[in-house]
N, C-alpha and C. Protein backbone atom coordinates (compact mmCIF):
# COMPACT_ATOMS: atom_id res chain seq x y z
N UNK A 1 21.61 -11.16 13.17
CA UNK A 1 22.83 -11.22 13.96
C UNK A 1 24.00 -11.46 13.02
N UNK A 2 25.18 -11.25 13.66
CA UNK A 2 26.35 -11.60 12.69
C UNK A 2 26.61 -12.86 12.61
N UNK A 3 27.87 -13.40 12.07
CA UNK A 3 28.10 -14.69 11.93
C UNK A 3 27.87 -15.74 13.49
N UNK A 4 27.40 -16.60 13.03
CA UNK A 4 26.97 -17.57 13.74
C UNK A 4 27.96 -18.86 14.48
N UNK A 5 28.43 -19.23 13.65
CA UNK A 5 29.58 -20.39 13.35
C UNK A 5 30.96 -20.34 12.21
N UNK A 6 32.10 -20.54 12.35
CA UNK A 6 33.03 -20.70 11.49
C UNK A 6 34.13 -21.92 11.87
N UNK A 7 34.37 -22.63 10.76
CA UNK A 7 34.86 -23.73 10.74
C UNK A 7 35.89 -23.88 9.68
N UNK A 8 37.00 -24.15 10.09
CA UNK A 8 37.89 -24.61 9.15
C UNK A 8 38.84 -25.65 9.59
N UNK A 9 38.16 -27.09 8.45
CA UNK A 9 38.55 -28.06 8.00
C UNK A 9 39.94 -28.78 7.91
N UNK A 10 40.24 -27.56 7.20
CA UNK A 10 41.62 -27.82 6.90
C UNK A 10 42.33 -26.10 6.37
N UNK A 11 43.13 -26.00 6.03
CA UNK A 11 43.52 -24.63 5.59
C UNK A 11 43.27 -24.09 4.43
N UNK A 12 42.88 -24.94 3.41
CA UNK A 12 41.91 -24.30 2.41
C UNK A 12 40.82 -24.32 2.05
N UNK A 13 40.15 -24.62 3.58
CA UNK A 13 38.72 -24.61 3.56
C UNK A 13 38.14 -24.40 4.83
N UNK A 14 36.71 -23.73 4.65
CA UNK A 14 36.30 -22.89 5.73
C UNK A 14 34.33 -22.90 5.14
N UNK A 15 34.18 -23.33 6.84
CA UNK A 15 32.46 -23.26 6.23
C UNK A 15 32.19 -22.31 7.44
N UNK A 16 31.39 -21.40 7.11
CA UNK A 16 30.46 -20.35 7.85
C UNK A 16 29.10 -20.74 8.07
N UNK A 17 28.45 -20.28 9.19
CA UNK A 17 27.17 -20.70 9.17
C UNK A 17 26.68 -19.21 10.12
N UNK A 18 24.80 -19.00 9.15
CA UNK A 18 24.49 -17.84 9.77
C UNK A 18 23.29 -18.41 10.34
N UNK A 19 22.68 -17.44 11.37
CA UNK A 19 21.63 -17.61 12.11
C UNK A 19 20.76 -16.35 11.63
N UNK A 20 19.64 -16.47 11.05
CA UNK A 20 19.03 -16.01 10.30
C UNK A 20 18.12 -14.93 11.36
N UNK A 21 18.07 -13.93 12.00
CA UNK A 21 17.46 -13.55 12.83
C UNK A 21 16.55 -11.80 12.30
N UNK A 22 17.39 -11.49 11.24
CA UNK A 22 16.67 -10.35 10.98
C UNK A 22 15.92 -10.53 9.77
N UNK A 23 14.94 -9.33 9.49
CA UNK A 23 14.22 -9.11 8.75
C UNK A 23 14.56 -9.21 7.50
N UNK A 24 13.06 -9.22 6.37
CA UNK A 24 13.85 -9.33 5.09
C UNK A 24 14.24 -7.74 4.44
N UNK A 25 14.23 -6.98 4.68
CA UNK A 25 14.04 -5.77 4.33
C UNK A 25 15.74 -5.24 4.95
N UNK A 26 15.71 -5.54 6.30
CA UNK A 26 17.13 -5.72 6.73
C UNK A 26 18.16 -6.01 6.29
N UNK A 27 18.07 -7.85 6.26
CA UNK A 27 18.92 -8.48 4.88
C UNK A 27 19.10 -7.41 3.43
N UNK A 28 18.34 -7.23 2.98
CA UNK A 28 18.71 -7.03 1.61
C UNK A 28 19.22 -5.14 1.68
N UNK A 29 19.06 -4.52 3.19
CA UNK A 29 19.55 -3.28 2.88
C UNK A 29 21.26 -2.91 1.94
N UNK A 30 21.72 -3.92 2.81
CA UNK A 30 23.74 -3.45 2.36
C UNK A 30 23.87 -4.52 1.07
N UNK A 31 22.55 -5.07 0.62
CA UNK A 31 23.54 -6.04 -0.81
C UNK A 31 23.22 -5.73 -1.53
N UNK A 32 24.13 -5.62 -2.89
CA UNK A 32 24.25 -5.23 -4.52
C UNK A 32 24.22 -6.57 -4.97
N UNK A 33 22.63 -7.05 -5.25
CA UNK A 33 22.49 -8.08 -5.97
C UNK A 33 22.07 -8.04 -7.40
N UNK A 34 22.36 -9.20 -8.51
CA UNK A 34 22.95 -9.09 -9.61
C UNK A 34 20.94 -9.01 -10.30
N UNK A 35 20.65 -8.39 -11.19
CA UNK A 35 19.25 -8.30 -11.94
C UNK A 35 18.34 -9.48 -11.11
N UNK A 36 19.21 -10.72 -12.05
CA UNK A 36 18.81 -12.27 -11.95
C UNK A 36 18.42 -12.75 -10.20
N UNK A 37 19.89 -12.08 -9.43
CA UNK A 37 19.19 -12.86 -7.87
C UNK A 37 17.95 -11.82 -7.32
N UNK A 38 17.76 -10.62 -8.02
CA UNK A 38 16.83 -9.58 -7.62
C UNK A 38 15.34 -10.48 -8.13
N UNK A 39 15.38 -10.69 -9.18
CA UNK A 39 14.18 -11.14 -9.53
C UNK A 39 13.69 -12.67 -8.71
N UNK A 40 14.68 -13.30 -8.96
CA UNK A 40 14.85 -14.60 -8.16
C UNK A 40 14.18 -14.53 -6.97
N UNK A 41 14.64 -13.65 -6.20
CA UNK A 41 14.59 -13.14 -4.34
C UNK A 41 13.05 -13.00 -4.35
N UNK A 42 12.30 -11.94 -5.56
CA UNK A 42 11.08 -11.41 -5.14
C UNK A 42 10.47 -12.09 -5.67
N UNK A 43 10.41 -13.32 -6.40
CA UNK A 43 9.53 -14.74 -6.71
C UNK A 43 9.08 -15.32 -5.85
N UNK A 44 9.99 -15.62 -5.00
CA UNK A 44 10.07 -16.19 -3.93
C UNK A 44 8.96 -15.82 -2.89
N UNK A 45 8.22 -17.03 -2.89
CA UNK A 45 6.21 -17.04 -2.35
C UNK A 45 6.55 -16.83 -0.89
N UNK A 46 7.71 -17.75 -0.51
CA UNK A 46 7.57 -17.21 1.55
C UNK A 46 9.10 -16.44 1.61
N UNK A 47 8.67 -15.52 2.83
CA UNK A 47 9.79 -14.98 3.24
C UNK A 47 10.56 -15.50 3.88
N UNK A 48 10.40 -16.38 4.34
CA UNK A 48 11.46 -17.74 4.80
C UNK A 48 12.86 -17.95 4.23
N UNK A 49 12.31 -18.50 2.67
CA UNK A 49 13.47 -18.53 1.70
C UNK A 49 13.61 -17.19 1.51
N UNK A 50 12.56 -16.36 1.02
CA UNK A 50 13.38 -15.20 0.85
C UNK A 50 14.74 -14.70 1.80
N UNK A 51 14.47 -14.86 3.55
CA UNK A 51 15.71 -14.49 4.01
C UNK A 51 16.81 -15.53 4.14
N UNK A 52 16.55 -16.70 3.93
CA UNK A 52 18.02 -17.88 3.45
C UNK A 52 18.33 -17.75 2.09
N UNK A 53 17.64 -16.72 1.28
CA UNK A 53 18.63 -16.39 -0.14
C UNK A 53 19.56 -15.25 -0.29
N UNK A 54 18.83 -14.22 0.94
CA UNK A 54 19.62 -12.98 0.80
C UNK A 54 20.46 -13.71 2.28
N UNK A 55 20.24 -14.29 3.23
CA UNK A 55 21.16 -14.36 4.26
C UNK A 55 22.39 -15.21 3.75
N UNK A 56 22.81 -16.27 2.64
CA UNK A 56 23.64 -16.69 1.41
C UNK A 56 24.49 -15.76 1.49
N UNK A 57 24.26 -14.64 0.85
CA UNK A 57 24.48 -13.41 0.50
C UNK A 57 25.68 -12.92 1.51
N UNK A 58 25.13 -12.63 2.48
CA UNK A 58 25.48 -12.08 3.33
C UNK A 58 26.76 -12.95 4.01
N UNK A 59 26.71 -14.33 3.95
CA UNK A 59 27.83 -15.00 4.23
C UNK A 59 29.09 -15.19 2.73
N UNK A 60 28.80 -14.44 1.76
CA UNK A 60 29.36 -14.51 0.72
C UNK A 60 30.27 -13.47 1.11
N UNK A 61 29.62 -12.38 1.89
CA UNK A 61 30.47 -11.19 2.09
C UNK A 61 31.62 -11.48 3.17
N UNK A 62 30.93 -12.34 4.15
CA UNK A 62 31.70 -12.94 5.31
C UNK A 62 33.05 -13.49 4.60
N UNK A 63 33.09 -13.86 3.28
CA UNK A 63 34.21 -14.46 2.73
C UNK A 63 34.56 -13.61 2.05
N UNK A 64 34.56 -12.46 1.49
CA UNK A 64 35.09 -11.59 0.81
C UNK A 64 34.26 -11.37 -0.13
N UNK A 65 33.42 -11.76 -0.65
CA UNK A 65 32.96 -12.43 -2.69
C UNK A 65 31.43 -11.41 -2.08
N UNK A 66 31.01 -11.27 -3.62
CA UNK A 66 29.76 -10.71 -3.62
C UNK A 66 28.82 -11.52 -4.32
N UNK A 67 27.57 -11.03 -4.58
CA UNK A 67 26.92 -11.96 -5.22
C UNK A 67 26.71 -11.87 -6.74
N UNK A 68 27.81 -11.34 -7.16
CA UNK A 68 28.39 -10.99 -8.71
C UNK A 68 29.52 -11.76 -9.05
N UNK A 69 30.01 -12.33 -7.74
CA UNK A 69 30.83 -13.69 -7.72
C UNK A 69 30.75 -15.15 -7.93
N UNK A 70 29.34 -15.06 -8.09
CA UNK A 70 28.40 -16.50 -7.74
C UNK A 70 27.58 -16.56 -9.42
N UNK A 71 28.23 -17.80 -9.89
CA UNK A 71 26.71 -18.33 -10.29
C UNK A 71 26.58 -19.68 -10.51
N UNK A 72 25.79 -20.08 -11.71
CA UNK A 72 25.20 -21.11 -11.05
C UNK A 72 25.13 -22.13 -13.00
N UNK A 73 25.47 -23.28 -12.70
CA UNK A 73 25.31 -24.21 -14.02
C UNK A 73 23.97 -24.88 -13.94
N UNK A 74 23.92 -25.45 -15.52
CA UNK A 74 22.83 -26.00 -15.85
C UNK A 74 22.09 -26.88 -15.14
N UNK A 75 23.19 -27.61 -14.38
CA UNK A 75 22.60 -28.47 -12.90
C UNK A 75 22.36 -27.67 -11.91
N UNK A 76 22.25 -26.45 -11.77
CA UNK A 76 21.69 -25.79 -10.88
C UNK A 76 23.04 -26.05 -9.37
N UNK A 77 24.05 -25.93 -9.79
CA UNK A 77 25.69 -26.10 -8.82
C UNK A 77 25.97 -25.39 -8.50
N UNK A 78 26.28 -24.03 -7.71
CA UNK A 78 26.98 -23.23 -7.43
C UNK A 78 28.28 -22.69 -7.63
N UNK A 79 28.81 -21.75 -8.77
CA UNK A 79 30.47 -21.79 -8.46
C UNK A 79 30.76 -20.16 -8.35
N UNK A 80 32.22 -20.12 -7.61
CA UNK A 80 32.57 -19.25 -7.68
C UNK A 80 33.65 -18.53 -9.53
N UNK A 81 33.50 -17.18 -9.55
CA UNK A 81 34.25 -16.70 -10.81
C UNK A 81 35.66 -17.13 -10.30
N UNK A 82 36.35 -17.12 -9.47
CA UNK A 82 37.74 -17.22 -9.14
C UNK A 82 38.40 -18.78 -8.75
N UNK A 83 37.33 -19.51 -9.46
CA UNK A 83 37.51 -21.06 -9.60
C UNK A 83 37.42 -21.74 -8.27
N UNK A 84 37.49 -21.00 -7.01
CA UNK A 84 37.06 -21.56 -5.53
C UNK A 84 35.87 -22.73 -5.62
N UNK A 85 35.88 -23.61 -4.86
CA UNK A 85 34.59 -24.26 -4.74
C UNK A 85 33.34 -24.05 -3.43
N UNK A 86 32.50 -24.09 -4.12
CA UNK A 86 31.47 -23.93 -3.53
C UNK A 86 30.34 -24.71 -3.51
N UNK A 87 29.33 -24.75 -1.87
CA UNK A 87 28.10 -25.46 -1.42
C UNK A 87 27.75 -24.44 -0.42
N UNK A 88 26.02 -24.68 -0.94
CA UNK A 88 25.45 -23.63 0.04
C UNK A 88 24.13 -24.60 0.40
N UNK A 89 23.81 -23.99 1.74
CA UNK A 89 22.86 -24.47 1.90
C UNK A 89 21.52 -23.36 2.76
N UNK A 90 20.86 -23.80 3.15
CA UNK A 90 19.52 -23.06 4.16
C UNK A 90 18.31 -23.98 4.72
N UNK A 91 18.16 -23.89 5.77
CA UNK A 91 17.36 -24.55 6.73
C UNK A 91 16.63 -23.83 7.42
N UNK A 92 15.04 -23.13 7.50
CA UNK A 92 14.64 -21.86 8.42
C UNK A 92 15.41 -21.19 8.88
N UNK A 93 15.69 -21.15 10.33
CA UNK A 93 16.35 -20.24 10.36
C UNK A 93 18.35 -20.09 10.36
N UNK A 94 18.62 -21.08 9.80
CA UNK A 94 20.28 -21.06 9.18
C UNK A 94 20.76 -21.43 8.11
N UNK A 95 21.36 -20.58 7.56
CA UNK A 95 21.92 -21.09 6.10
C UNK A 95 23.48 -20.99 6.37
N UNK A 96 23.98 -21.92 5.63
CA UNK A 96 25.46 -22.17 5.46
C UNK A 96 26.06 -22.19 4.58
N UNK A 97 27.48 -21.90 4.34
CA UNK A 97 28.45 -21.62 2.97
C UNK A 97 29.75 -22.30 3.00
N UNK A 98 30.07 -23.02 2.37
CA UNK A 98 31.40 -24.18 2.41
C UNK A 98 32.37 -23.83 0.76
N UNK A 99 33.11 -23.18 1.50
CA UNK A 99 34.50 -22.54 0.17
C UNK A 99 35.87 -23.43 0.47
N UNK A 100 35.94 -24.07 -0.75
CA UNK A 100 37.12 -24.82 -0.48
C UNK A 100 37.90 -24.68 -2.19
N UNK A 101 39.22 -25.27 -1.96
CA UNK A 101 40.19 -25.84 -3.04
C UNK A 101 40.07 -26.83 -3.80
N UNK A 102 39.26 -27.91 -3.10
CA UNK A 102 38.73 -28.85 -3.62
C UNK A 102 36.95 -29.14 -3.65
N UNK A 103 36.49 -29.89 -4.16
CA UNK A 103 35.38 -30.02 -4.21
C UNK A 103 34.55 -30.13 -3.30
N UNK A 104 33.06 -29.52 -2.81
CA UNK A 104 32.46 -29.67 -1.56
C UNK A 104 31.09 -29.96 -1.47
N UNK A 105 30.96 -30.09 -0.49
CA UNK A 105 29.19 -30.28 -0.43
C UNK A 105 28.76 -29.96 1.13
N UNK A 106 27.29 -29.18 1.20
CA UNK A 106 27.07 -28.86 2.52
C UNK A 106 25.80 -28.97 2.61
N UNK A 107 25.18 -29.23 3.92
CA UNK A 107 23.86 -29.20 4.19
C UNK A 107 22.88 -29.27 5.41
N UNK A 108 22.36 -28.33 5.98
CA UNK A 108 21.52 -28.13 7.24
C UNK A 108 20.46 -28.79 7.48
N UNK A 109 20.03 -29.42 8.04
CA UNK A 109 18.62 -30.01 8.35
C UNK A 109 18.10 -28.97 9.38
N UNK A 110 16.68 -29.06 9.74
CA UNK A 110 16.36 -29.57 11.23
C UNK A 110 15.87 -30.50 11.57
N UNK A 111 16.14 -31.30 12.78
CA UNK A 111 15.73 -32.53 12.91
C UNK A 111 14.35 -32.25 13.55
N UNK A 112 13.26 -32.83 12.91
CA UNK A 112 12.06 -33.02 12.98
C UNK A 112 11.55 -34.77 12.80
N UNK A 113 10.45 -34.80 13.47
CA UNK A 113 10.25 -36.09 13.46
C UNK A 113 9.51 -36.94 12.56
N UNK A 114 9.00 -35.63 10.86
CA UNK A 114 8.58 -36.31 10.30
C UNK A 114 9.81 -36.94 9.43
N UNK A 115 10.67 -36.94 9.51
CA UNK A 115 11.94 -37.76 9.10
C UNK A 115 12.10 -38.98 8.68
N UNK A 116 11.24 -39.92 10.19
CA UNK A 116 10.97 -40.91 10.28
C UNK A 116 10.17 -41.32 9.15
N UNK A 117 9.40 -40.36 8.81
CA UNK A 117 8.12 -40.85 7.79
C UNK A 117 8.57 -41.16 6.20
N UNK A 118 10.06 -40.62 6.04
CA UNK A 118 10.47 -40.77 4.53
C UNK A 118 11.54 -41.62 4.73
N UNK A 119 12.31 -42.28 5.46
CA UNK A 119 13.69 -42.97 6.10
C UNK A 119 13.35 -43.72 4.55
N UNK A 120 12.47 -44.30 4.39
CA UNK A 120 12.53 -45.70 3.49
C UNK A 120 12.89 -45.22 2.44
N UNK A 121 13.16 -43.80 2.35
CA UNK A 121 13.31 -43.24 0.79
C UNK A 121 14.30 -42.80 0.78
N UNK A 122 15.18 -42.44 1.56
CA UNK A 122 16.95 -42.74 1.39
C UNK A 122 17.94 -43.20 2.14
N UNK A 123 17.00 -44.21 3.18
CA UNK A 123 18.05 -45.28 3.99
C UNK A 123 17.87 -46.50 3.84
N UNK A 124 18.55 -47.51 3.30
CA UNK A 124 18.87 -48.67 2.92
C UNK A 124 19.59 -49.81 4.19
N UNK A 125 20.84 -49.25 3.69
CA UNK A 125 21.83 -50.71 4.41
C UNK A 125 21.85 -49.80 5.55
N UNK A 126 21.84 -48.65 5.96
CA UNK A 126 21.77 -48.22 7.52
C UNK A 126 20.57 -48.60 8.54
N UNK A 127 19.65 -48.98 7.84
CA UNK A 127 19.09 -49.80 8.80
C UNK A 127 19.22 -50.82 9.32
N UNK A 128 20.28 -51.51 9.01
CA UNK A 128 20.79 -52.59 9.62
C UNK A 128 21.67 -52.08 11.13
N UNK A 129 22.06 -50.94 11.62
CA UNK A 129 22.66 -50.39 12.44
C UNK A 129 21.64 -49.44 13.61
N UNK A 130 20.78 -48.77 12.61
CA UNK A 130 19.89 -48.09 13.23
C UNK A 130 18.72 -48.79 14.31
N UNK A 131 18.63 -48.12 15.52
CA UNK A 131 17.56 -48.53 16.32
C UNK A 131 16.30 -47.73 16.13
N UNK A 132 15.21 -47.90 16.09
CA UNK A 132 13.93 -47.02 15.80
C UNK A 132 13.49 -46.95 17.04
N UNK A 133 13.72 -47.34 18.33
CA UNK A 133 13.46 -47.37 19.63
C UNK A 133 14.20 -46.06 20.09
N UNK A 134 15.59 -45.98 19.83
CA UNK A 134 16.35 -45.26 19.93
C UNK A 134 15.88 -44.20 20.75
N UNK A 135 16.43 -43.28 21.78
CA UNK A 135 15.65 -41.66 21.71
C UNK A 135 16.79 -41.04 20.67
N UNK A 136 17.94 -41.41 20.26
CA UNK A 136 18.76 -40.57 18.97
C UNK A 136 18.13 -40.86 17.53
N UNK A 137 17.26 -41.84 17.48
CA UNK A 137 17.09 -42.19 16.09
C UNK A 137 16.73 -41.12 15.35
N UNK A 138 15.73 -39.81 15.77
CA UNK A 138 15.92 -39.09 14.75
C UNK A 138 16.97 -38.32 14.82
N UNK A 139 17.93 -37.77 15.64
CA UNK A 139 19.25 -36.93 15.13
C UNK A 139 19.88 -37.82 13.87
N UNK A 140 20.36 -39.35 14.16
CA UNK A 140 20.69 -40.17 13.20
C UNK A 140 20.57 -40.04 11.82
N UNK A 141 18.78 -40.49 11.99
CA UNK A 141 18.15 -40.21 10.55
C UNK A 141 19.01 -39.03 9.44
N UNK A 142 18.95 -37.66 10.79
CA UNK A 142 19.11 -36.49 9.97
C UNK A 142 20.74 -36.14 9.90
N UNK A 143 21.59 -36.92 10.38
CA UNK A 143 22.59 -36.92 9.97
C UNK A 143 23.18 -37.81 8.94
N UNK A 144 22.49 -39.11 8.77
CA UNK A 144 22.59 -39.81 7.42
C UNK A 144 22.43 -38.56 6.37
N UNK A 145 20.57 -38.46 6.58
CA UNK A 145 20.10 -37.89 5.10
C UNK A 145 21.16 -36.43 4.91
N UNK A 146 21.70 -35.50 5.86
CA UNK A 146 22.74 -34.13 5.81
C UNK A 146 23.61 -34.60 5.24
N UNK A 147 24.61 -35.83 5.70
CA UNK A 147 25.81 -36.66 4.72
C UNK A 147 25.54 -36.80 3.49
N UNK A 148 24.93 -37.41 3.10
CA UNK A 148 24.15 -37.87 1.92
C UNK A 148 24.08 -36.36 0.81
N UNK A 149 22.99 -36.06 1.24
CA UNK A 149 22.59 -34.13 0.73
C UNK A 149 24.24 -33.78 0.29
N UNK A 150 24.90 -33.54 1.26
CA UNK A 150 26.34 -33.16 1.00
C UNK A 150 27.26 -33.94 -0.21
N UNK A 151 27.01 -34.82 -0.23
CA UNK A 151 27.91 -35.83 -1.11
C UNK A 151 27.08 -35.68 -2.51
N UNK A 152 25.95 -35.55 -2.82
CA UNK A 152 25.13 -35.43 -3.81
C UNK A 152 25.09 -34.20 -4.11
N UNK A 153 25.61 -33.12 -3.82
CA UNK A 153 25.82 -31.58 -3.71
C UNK A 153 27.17 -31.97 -4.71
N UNK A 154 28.28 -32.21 -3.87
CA UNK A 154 29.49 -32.55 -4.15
C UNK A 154 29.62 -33.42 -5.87
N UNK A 155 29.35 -33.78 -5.94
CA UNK A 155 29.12 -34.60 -6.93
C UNK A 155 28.44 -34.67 -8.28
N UNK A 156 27.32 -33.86 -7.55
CA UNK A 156 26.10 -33.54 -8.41
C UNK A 156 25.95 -34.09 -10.14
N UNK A 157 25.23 -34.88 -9.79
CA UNK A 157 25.14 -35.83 -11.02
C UNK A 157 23.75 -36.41 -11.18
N UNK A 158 23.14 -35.86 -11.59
CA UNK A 158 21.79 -36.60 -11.94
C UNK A 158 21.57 -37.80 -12.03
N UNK A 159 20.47 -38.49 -11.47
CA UNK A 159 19.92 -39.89 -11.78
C UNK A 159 20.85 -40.75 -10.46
N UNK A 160 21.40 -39.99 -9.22
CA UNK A 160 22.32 -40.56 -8.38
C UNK A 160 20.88 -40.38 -7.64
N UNK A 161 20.69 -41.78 -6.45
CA UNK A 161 19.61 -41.84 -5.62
C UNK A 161 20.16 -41.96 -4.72
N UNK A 162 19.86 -41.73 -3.11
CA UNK A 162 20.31 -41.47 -1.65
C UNK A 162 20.28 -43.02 -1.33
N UNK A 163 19.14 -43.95 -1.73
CA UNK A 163 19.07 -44.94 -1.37
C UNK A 163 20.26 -45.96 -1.70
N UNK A 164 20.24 -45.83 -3.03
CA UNK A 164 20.60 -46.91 -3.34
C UNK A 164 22.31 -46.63 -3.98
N UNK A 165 22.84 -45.17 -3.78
CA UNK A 165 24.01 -45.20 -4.34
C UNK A 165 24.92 -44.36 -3.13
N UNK A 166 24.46 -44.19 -2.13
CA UNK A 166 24.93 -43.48 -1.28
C UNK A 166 25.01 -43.87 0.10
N UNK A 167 25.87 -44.58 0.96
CA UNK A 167 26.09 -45.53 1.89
C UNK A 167 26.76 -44.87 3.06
N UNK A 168 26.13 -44.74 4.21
CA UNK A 168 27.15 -44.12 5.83
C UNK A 168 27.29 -45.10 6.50
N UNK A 169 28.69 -45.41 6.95
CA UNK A 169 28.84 -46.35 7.89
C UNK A 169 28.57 -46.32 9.39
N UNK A 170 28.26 -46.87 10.28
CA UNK A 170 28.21 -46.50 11.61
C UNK A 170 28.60 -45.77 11.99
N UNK A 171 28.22 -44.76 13.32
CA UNK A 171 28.83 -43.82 13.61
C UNK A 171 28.07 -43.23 15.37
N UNK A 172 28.84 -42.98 15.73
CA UNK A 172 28.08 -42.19 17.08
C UNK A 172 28.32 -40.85 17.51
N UNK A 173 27.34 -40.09 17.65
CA UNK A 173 27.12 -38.60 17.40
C UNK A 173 28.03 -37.65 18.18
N UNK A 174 28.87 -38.26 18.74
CA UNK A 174 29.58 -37.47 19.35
C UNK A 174 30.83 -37.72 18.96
N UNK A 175 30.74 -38.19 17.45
CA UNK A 175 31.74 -38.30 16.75
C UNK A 175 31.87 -37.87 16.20
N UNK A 176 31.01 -36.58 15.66
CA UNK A 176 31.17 -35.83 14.89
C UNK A 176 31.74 -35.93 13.36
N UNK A 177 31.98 -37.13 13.43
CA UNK A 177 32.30 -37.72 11.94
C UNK A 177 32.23 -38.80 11.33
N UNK A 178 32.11 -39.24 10.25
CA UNK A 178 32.32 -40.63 9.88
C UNK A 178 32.18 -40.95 7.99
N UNK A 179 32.16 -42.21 8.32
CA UNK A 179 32.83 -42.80 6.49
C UNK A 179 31.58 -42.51 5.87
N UNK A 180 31.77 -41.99 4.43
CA UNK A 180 30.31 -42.53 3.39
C UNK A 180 30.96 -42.86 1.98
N UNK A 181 30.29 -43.80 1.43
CA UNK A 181 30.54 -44.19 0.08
C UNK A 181 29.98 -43.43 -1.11
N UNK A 182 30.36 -43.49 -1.71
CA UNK A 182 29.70 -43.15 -3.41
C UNK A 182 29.96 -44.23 -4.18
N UNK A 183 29.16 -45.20 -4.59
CA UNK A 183 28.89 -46.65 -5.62
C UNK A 183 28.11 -46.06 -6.52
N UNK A 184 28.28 -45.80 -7.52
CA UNK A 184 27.14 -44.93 -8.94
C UNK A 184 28.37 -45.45 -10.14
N UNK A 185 27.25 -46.67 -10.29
CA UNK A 185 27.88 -47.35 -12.09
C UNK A 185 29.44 -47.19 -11.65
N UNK A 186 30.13 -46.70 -12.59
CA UNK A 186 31.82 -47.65 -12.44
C UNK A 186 32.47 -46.33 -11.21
N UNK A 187 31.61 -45.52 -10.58
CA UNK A 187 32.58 -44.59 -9.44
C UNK A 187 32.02 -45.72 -8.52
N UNK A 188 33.23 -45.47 -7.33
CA UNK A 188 33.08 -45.90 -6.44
C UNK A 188 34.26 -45.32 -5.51
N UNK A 189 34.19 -44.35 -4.65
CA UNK A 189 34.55 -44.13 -3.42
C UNK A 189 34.23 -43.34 -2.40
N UNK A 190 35.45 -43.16 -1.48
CA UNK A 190 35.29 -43.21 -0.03
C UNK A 190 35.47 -41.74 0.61
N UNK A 191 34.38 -41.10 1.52
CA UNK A 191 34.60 -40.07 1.91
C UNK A 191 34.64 -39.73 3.47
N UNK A 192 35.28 -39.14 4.02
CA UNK A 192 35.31 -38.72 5.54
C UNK A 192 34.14 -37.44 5.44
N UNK A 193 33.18 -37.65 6.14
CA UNK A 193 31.66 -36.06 6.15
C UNK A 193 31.82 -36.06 7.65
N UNK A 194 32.18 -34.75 7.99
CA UNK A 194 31.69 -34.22 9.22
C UNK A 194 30.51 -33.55 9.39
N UNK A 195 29.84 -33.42 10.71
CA UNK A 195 28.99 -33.41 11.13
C UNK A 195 28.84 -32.46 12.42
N UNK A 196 28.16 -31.15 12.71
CA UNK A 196 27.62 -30.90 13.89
C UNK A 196 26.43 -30.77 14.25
N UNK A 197 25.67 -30.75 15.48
CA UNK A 197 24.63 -30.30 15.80
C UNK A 197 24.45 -29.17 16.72
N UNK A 198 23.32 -28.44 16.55
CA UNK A 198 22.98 -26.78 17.26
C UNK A 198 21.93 -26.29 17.12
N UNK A 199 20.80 -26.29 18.25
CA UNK A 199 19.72 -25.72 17.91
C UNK A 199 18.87 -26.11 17.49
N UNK A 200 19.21 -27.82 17.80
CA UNK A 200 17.82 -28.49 16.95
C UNK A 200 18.12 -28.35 15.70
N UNK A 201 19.24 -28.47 15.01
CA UNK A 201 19.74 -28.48 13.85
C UNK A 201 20.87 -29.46 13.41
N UNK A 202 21.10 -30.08 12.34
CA UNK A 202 22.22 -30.46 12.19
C UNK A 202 23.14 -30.11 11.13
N UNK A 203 24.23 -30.20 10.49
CA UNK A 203 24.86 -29.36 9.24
C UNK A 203 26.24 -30.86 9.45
N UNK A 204 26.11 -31.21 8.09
CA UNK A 204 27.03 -32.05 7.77
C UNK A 204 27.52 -31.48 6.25
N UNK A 205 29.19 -31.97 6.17
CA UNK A 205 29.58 -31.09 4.88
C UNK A 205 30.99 -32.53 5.14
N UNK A 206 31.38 -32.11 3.53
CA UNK A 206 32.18 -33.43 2.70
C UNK A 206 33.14 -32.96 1.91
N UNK A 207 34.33 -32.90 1.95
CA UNK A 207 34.70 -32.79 0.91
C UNK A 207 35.65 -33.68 0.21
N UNK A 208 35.98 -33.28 -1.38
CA UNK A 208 36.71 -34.40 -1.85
C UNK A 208 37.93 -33.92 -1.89
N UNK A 209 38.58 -35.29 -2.52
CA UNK A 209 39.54 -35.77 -2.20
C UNK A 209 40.62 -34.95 -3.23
């Protein structure tokens, strides 16, 4: 299908989101991809990712850029040639693309309930807020860990842990937004991450300041 979702932030920034519905053979008919994402694409053991790498793609075009526009640093970061910033993400069946002026970060979940089973491995001081009784506790979960993902996208800095350097303050889901920290050695600040949900999905994205 065509575009799915479009969002803009602010005026120099705009996140797209696709719904992944066709084939892989489909996907890759109309794109001129570069040697490297060709080889990349057909590595790729499930067709799953295969169609959230070429469906990327396809929201690259949604913005004008091709995938001769895109590459990628030693941290494995995404940038655009025309100095734009960029975060991408993919979740079965949706992948998303966040182009901004300033720095960004993006990221899809689906909320599933083995979620619960890793919480201890990147929620900390939010459990002091969180109910596990809850019937929202897992959307929660997966909007912490999407904030988080996003800000560590944004940032991208090795040896940064979800637990212990990355902090969301309270928030209620129909708020569609709220505060998170970055504390890592002498950084320390403050970010506004929005947040939606769709489909049994959630997509939270950040950007800086």
């Amino acid at each position: 299908m065509p575009l799915y979702k479009s969002i803009s932030p602010n005026s120099q920034t705009t996140v797209k989101i696709w719904k992944i519905e066709e084939s892989y053979s489909d996907l890759l008919k109309i794109l001129d991809l570069k040697p490297e994402s060709k080889t990349r694409v057909e590595g790729m053991k499930s067709e799953l990712h295969q169609r959230g790498f070429l469906s990327v793609r396809h929201l690259l075009r949604e913005f004008g850029y091709t995938d001769q526009d895109l590459f990628y640093d030693e941290h494995g970061k995404p940038h655009l040639k025309d100095g734009k910033y960029i975060s991408i993400t993919h979740s079965f069946t949706f992948s998303g693309v966040i182009i901004s002026d300033t720095e960004v970060g993006i990221d899809i979940e689906k909320q599933r309930e083995k979620i619960t089973v890793i919480a201890d491995k990147f929620v900390d001081y939010e459990f002091d807020y969180l109910d596990e009784s809850a019937e929202d506790y897992i959307r929660k979960l997966t909007v912490i860990w999407c904030v988080k993902e996003s800000l560590y996208k944004l940032f991208a800095t090795p040896g940064m842990l979800f637990r212990e350097h990355f902090l969301v303050i309270p928030f209620m889901l129909e708020d569609e937004e709220t505060v998170a920290w970055i504390d890592y050695e002498d950084y320390k600040h403050r970010y506004t991450s929005n947040y939606i949900e769709f489909e049994g999905f959630t997509c939270a994205y950040a950007l800086g300041s």
